[in-house]
Protein backbone atom coordinates (compact mmCIF):
# COMPACT_ATOMS: atom_id res chain seq x y z
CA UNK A 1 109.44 102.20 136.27
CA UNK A 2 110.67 99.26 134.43
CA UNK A 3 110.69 98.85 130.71
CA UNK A 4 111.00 95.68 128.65
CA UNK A 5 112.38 96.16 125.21
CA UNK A 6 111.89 93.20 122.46
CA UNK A 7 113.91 93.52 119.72
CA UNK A 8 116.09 91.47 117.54
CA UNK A 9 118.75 93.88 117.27
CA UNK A 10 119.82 94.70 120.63
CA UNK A 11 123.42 96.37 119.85
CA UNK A 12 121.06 99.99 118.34
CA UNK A 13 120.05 100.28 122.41
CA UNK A 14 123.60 101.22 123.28
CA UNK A 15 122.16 105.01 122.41
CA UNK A 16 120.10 104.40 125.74
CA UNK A 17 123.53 104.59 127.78
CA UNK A 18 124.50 108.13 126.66
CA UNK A 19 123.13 111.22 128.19
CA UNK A 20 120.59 112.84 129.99
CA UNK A 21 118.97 109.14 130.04
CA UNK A 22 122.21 107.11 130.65
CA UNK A 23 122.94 109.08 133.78
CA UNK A 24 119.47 108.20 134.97
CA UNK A 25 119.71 104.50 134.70
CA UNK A 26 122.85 104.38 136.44
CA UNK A 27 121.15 106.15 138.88
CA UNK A 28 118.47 103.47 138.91
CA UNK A 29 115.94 106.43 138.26
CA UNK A 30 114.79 103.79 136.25
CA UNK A 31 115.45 100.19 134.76
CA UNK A 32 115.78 99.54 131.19
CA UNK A 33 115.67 95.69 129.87
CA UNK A 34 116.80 95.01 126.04
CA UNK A 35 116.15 91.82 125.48
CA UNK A 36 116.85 89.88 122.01
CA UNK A 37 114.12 88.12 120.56
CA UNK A 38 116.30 85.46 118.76
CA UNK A 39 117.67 83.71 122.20
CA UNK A 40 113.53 82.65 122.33
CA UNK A 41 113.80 80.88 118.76
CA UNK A 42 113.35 76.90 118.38
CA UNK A 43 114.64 77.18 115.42
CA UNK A 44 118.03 75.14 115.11
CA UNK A 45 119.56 78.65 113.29
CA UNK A 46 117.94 80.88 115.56
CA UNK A 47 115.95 82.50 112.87
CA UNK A 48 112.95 84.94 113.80
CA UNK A 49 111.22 85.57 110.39
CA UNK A 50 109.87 83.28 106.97
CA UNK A 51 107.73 83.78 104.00
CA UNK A 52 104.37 85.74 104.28
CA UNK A 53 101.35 83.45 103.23
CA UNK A 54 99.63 84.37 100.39
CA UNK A 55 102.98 85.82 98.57
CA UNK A 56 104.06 89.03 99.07
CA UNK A 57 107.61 91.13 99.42
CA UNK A 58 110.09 90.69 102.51
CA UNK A 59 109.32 88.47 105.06
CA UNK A 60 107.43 88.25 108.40
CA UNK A 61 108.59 87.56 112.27
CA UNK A 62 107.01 84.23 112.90
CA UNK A 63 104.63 83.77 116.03
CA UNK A 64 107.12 81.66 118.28
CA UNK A 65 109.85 82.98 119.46
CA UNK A 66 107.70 86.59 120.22
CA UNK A 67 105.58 84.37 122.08
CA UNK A 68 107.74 82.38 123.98
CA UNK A 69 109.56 85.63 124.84
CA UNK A 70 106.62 87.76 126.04
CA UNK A 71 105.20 84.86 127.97
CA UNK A 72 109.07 84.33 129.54
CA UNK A 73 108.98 87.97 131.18
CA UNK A 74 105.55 88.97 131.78
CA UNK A 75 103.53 85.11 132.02
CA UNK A 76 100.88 86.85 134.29
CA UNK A 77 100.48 89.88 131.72
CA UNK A 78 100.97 92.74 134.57
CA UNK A 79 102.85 94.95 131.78
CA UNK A 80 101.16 97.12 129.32
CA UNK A 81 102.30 96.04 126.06
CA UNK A 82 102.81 97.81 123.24
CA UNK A 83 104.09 97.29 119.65
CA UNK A 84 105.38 99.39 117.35
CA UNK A 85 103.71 99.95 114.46
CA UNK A 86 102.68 102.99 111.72
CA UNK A 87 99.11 101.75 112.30
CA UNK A 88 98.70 102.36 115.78
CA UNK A 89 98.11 105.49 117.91
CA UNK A 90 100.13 108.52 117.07
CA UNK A 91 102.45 108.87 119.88
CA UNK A 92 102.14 112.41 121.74
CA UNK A 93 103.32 114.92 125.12
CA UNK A 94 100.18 114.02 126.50
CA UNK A 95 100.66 109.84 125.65
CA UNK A 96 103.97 110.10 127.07
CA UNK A 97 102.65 111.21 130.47
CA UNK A 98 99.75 108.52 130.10
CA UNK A 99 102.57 105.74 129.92
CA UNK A 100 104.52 107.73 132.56
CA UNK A 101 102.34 106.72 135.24
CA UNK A 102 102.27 102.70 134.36
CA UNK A 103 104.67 100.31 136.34
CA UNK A 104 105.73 98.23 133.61
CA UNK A 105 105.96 98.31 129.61
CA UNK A 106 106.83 96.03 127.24
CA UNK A 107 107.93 97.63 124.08
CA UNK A 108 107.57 95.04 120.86
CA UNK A 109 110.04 96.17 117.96
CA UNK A 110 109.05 94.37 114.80
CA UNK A 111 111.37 94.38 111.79
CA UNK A 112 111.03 93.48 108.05
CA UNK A 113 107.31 93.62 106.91
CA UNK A 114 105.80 94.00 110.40
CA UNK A 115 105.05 90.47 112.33
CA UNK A 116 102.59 87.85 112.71
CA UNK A 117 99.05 89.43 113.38
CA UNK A 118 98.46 86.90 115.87
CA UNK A 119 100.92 88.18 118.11
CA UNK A 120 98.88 91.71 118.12
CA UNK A 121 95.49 89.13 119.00
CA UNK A 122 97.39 87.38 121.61
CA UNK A 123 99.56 89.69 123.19
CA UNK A 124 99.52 93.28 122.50
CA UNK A 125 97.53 95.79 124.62
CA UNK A 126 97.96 98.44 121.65
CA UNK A 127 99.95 99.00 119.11
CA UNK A 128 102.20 102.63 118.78
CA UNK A 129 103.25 104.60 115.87
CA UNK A 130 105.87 107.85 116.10
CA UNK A 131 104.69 109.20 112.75
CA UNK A 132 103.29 109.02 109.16
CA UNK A 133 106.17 107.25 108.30
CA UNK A 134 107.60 103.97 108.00
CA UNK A 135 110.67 102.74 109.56
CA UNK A 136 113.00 99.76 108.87
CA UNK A 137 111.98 98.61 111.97
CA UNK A 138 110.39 99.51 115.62
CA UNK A 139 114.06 99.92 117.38
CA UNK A 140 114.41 103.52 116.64
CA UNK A 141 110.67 104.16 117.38
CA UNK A 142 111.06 102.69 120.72
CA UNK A 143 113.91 104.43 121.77
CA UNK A 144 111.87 107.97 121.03
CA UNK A 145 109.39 106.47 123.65
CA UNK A 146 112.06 105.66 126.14
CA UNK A 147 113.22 108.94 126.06
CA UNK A 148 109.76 110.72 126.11
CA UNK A 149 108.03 108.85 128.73
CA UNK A 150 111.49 108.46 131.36
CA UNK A 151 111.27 112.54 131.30
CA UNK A 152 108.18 112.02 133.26
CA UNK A 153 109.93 110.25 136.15
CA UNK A 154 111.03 111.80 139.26
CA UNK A 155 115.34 112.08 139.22
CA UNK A 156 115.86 111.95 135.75
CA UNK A 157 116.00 115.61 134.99
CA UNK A 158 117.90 117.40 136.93
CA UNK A 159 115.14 119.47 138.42
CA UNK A 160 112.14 118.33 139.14
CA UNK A 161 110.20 121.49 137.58
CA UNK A 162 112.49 120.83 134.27
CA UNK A 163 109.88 118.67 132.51
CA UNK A 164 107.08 121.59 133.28
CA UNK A 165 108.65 124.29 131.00
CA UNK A 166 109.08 123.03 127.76
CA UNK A 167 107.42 122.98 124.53
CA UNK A 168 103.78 120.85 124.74
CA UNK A 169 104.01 120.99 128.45
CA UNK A 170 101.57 124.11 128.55
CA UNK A 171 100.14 123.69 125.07
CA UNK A 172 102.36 125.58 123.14
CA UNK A 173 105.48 125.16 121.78
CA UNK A 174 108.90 126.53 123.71
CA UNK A 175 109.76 129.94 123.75
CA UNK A 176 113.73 130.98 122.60
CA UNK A 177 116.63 130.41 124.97
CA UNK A 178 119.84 132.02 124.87
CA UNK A 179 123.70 131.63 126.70
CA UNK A 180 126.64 133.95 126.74
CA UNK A 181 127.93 135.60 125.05
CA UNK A 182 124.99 138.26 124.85
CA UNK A 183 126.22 139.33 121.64
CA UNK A 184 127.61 137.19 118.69
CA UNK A 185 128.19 138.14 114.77
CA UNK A 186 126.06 141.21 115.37
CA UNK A 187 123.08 139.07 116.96
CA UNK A 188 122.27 140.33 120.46
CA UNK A 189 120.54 138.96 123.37
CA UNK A 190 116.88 140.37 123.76
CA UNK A 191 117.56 142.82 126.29
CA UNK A 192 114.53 142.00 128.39
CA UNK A 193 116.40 138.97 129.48
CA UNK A 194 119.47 140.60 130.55
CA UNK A 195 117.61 143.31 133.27
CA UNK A 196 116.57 140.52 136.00
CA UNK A 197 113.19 141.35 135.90
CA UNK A 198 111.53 138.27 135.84
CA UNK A 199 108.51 139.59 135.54
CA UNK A 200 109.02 141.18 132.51
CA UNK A 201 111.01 137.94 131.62
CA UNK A 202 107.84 135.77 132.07
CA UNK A 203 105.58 137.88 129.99
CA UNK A 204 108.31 137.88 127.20
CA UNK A 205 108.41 133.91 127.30
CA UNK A 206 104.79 133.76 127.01
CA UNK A 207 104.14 136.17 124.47
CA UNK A 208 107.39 134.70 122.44
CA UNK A 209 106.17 130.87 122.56
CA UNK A 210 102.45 131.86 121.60
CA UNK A 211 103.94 133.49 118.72
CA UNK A 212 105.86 130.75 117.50
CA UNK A 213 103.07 128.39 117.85
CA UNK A 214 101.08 130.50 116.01
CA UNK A 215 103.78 131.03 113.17
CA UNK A 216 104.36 127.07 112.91
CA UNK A 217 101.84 125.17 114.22
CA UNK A 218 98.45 127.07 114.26
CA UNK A 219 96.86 123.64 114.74
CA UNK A 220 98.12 123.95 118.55
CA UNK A 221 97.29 127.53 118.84
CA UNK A 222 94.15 127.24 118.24
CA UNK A 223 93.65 124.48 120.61
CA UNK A 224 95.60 126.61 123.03
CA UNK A 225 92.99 129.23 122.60
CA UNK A 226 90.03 127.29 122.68
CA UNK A 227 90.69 125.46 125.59
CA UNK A 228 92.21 128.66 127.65
């Protein structure tokens, strides 16, 4: 998979090299692309933003240099496209394996009030949010995506049946893990876990993560249960 990132701050990607995620692209699991906005701009200082029309707080990223840049790295459109925004479609497990199986994205951070709506008419499959929230701008919401969706892709876990036990995978959020020691500050280790029967093991996972979905997020129980 190959993913485009537009952004005028392109130092915040440096996050991308650490981890889980930075092993993977050096393993060319996958390719990664930050690319800054700005080095697209006619303008003789390089600037990416002016005044909104009709008055308003902050300014807007102007229509050009997105444009230009898009059309630069995808002039055939064969990426999906996608911009961040809090107005688009809640991002999700199940999204994340949607945009999993695509070749190519192009993820559009905007910054300062949002940009020029005629960027969304002319270029954007769909716009993205992460939340009910608003950010300062899309770079942080894009990165979330990054690491979601490369989860999906085969080599960047270290096994292959990592991404099928965790919470959301089966509906319901993850049961609890523990390491050695088995005992610390008078806390022990459910002993179930420590007799090898994995068995019994399995049917204490199960019964532990529909409790905890049903404690914190009854929402996704009930779903759970009505679609079992």
């Amino acid at each position: 998979m190959r993913i485009d990132i537009l952004t005028i701050f392109p130092e915040m990607f440096s996050a991308l090299d650490s981890g889980v995620l930075g092993k993977a692209l050096q393993r060319e699991c996958l390719t990664v692309n930050v690319i800054n906005i700005r080095d697209y701009s006619t303008d003789k200082h390089k600037r990416t933003d002016d005044y909104p029309f009709g008055g308003g707080l902050g300014m807007v990223m102007t229509v050009q240099p997105i444009y230009d840049c898009i059309n630069a790295i995808d002039p055939n459109h064969n990426a999906k496209r996608i911009y961040m925004s809090p107005r688009g479609r809640t991002f999700s497990h199940e999204i994340s394996l949607e945009l999993s199986k695509e070749e190519w994205l192009i993820l559009l951070c905007g910054s300062y009030e949002g940009i020029d709506e005629r960027i969304i008419e002319l270029c954007i499959d769909e716009e993205m949010s992460i939340g009910d929230y608003v950010l300062t701008g899309g770079e942080l919401a894009a990165m979330v995506i990054v690491n979601a969706v490369s989860r999906h892709i085969d080599g960047v876990l270290g096994s292959k049946d990592s991404d099928l036990d965790e919470s959301f995978s089966t509906g319901l959020l993850e049961y609890p893990q523990y390491t050695r020691p088995a005992e610390y500050m008078g806390l022990a280790v459910p002993e179930v876990l420590l007799n090898g029967n994995h068995a019994k093991i399995n049917e204490w996972r199960q019964n532990m993560s529909e409790q905890i979905t049903k404690e914190r997020r009854p929402d996704l129980y009930k779903l759970y249960k009505e679609t079992k």
